[in-house]
Protein backbone atom coordinates (compact mmCIF):
# COMPACT_ATOMS: atom_id res chain seq x y z
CA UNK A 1 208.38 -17.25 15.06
CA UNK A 2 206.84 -18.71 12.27
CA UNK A 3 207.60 -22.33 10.98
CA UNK A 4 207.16 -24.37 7.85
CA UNK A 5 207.19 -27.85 7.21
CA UNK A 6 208.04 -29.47 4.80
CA UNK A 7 207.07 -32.60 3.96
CA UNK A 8 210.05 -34.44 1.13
CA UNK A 9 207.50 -37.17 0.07
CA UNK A 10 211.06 -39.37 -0.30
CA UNK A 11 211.66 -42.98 0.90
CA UNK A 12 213.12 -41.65 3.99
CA UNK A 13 210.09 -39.72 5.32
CA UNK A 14 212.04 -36.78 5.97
CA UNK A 15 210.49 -33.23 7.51
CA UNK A 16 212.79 -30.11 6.58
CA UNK A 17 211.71 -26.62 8.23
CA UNK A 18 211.86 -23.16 7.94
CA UNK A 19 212.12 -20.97 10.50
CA UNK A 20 211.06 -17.52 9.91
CA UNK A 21 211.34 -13.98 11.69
CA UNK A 22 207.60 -12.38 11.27
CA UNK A 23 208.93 -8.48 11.01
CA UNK A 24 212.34 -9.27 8.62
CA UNK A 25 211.56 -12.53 6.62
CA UNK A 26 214.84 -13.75 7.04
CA UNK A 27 214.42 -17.67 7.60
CA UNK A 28 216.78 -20.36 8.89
CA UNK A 29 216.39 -23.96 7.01
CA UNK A 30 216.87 -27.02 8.70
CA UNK A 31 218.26 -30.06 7.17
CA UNK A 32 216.71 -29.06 3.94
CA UNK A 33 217.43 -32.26 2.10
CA UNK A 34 214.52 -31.49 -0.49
CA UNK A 35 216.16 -27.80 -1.26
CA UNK A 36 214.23 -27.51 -4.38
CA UNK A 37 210.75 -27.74 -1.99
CA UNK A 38 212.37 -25.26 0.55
CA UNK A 39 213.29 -22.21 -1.95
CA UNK A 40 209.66 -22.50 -3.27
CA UNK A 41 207.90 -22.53 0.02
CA UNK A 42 210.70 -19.75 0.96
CA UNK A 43 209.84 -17.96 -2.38
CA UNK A 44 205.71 -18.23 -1.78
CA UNK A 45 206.23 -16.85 1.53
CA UNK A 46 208.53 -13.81 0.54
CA UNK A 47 211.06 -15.01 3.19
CA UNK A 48 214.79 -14.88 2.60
CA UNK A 49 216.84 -18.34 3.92
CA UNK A 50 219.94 -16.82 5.33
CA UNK A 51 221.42 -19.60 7.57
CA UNK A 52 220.38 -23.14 7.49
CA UNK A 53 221.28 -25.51 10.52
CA UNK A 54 222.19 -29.64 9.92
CA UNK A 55 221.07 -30.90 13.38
CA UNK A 56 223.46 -34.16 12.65
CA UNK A 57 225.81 -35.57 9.75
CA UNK A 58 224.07 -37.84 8.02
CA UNK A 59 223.33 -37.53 4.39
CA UNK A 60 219.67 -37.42 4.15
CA UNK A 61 220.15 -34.09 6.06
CA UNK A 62 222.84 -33.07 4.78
CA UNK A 63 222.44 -33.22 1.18
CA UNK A 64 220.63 -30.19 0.39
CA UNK A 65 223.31 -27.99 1.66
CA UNK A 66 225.46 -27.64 -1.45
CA UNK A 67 222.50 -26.72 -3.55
CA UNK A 68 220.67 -24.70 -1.29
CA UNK A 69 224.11 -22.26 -0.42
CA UNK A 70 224.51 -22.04 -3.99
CA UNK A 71 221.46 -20.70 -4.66
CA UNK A 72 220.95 -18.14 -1.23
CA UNK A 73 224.36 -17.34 -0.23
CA UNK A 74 223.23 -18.75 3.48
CA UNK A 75 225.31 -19.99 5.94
CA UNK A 76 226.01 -23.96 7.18
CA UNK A 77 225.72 -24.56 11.10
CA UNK A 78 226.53 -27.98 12.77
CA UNK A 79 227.63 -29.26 15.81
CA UNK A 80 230.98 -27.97 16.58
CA UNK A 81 232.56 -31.28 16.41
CA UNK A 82 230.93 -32.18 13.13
CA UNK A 83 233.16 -30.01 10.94
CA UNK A 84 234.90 -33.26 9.96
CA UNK A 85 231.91 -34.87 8.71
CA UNK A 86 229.84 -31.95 7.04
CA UNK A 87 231.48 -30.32 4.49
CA UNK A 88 231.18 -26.29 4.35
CA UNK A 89 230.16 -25.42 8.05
CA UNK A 90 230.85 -21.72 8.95
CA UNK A 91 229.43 -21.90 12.12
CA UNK A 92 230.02 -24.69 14.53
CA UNK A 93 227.60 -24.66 17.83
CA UNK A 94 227.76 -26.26 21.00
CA UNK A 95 225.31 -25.95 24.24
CA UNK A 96 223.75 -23.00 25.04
CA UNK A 97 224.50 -21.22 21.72
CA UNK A 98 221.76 -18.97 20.64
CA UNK A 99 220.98 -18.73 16.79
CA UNK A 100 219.01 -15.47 16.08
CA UNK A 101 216.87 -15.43 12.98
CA UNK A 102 215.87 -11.58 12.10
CA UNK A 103 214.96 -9.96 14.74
CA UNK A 104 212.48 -12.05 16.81
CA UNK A 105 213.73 -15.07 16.56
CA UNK A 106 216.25 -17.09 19.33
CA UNK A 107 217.00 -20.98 18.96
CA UNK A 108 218.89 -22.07 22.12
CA UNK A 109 221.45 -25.34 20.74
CA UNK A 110 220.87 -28.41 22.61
CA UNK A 111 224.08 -31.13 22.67
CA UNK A 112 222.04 -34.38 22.33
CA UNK A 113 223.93 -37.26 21.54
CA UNK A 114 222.47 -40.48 20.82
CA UNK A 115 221.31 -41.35 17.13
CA UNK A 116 225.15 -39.41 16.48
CA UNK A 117 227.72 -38.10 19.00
CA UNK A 118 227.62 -35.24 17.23
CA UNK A 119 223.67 -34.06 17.14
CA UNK A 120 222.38 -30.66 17.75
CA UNK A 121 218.70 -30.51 18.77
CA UNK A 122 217.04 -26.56 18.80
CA UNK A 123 214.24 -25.52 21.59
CA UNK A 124 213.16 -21.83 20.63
CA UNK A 125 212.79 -18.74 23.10
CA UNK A 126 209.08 -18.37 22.44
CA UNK A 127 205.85 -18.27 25.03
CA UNK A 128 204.75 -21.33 23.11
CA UNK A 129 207.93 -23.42 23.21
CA UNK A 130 209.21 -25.74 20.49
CA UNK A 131 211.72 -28.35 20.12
CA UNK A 132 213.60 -29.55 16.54
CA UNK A 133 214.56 -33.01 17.34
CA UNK A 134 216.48 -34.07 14.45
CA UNK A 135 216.77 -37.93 14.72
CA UNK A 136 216.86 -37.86 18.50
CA UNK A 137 213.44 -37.49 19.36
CA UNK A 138 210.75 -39.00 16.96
CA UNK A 139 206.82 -38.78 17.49
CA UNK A 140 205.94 -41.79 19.96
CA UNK A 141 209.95 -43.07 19.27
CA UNK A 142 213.35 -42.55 19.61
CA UNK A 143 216.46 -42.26 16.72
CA UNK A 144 218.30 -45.54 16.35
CA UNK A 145 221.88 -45.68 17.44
CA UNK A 146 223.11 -47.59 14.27
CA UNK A 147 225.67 -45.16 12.09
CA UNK A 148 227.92 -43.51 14.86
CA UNK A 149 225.61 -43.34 18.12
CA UNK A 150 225.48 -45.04 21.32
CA UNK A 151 221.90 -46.01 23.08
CA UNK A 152 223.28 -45.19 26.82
CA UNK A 153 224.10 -40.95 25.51
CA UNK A 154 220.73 -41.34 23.77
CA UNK A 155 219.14 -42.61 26.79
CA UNK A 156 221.24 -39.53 28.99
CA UNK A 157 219.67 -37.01 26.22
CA UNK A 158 216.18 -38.50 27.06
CA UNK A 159 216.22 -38.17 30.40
CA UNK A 160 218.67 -35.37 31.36
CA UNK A 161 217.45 -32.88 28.59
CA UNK A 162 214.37 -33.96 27.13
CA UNK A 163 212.38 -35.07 29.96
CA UNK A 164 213.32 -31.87 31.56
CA UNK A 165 211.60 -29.48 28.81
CA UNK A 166 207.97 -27.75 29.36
CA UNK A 167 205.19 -30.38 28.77
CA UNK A 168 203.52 -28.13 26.35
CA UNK A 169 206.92 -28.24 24.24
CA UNK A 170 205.79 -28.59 20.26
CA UNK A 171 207.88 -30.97 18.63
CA UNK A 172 209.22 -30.84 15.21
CA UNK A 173 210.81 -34.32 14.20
CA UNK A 174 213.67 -34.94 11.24
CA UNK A 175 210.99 -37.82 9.65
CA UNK A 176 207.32 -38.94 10.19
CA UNK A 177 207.35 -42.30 11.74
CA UNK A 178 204.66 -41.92 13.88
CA UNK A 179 202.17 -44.75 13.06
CA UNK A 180 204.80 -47.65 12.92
CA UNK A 181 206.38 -45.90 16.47
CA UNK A 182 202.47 -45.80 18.01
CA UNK A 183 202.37 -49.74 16.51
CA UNK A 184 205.59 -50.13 18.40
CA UNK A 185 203.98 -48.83 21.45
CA UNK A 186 200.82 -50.91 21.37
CA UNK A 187 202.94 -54.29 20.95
CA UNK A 188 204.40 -53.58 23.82
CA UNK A 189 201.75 -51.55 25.99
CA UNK A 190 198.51 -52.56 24.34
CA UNK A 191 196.51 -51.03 26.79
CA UNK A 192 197.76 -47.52 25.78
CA UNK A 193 194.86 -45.91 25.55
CA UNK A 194 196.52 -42.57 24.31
CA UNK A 195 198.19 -44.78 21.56
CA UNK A 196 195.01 -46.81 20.03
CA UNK A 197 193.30 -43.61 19.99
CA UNK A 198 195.65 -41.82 17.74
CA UNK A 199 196.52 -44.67 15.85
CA UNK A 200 193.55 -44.45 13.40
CA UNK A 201 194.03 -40.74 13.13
CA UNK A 202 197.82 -41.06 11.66
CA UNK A 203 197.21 -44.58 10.02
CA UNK A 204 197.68 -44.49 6.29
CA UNK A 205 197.50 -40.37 6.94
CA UNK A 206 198.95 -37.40 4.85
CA UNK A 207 201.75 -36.48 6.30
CA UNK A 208 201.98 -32.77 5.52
CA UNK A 209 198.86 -32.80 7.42
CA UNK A 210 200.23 -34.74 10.38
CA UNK A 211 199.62 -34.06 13.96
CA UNK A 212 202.44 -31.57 15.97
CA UNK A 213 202.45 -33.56 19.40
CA UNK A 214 203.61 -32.03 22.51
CA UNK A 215 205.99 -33.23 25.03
CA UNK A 216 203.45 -33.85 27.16
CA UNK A 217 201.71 -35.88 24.57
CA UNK A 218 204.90 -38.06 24.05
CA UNK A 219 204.68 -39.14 27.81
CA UNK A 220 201.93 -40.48 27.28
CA UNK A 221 202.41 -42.83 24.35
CA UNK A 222 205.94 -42.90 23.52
CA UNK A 223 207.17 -45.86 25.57
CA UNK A 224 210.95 -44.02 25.55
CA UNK A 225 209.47 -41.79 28.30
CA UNK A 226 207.64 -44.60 30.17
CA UNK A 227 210.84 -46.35 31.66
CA UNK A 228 208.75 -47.19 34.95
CA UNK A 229 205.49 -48.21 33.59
CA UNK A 230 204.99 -51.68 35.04
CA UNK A 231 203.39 -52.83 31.97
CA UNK A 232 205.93 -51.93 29.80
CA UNK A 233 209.04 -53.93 32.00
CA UNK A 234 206.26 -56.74 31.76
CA UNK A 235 206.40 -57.23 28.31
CA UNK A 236 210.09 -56.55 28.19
CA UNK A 237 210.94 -59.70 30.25
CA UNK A 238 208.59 -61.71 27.68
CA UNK A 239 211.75 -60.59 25.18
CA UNK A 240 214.28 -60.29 27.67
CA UNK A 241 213.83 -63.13 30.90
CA UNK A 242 216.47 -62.02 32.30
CA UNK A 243 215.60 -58.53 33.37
CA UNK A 244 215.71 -57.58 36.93
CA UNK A 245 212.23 -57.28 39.11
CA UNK A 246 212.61 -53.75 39.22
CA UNK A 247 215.18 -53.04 36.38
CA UNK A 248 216.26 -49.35 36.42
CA UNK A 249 215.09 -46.72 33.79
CA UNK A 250 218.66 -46.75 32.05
CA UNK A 251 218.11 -50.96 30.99
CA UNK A 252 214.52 -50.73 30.36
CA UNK A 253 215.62 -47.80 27.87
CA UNK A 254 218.32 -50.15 26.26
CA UNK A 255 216.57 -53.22 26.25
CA UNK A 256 213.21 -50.47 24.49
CA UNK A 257 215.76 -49.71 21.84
CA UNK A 258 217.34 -53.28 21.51
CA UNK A 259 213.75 -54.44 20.69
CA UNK A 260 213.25 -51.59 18.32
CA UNK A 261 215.92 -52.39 16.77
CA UNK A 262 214.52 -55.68 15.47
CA UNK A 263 210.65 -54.88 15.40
């Protein structure tokens, strides 16, 4: 499996990909907002994009599609249920589904609803494992919940699905936010030492250059997989007073996103 980012250089920070089969060159494009950036690095390569994937609904991931089916004849995947919302979809997937890209490729569907009800995140069959997060899994944060999603499925996505992948798990976000998220993670851990240390590495930094963190990684200074960390619920209740001693995971996870929300 090869991939590409791509880096949109837009207001939104987006990432697109391309997913590519080694032996055939056919390539699978996800959310290619910036289509005009993904048929050139799909033209450089010699790679053909015959499917591309939206892993949600929203517009700055789905507004490539028209422009880049016109011009490659691929087909649109989406969450089953999105069909309503994303014009065009051929394919809709649901759990489990396996999206084969030439001949060496397999992308196993994830259901991951959170930032939308209706998002699709993709972990590939590979010995190095990777995981396109969409808006459901930033580096060191979390998607919001604002347009159509609900913090308590994105907080059963964390810790039911993601949680549960191989720590070495590569992961391939929909937009680089990664030095305001580790800035997020100081003001409320500053101790984190794995934060300040890669906070001078990503500050001000190019992202088509960026850093590909691992799940592993991501425990360590993304504060949406520390739910028990004592100093963490500390400087929640300095926000929140009236959190519990020993608040579950599920309302430090709320009350994490609540604060994001306004940070």
């Amino acid at each position: 499996m090869i991939v590409e980012r791509i880096w949109t250089g837009n207001a939104y920070r987006n990432f697109n990909y391309l997913i590519a089969c080694p032996e055939t060159g056919e390539a699978l494009a996800i959310d290619p907002l910036d289509h005009e950036k993904c048929l050139a690095a799909a033209k450089a390569k010699g790679w053909q994009i015959t499917q591309i994937l939206n892993t949600h609904e929203h517009r700055d991931h789905t507004g490539g599609n028209e422009a880049m089916v016109a011009a490659t004849g691929a087909r649109l995947l989406a969450h089953f249920r999105a069909g309503a919302r994303i014009a065009g979809v051929d394919r809709g997937v649901k759990a489990g589904d396996i999206i084969k890209v030439g001949k060496r490729v397999e992308l196993e569907c994830m259901d991951t609803p959170g930032h939308t009800m209706c998002h699709i995140c993709l972990r590939s069959h590979t010995d190095q494992p990777a995981l396109f997060s969409g808006d459901t899994l930033f580096n060191a944060g979390a998607g919001n919940c604002h347009n159509g999603g609900d913090p308590g499925e994105l907080y059963a996505t964390f810790v039911g699905q993601l949680a549960k992948l191989p720590d070495d798990t590569k992961i391939y976000p929909g937009h680089d936010y990664i030095e305001n998220n580790l800035r997020f993670t100081l003001s409320i851990e500053p101790e984190n030492s794995a934060a300040r240390a890669l906070l001078p590495h990503v500050a001000g930094h190019d992202p088509k250059t960026s850093i590909v963190t691992t799940l592993k990684d991501e425990g360590q200074f993304n504060t949406f997989f520390r739910l028990t960390s004592a100093s963490v619920i500390a400087r929640l209740r300095e926000s929140f007073p009236d959190l519990p001693e020993e608040p579950d995971p599920r309302t430090v996870f709320l009350k994490l996103r609540e604060l994001r929300n306004r940070w």
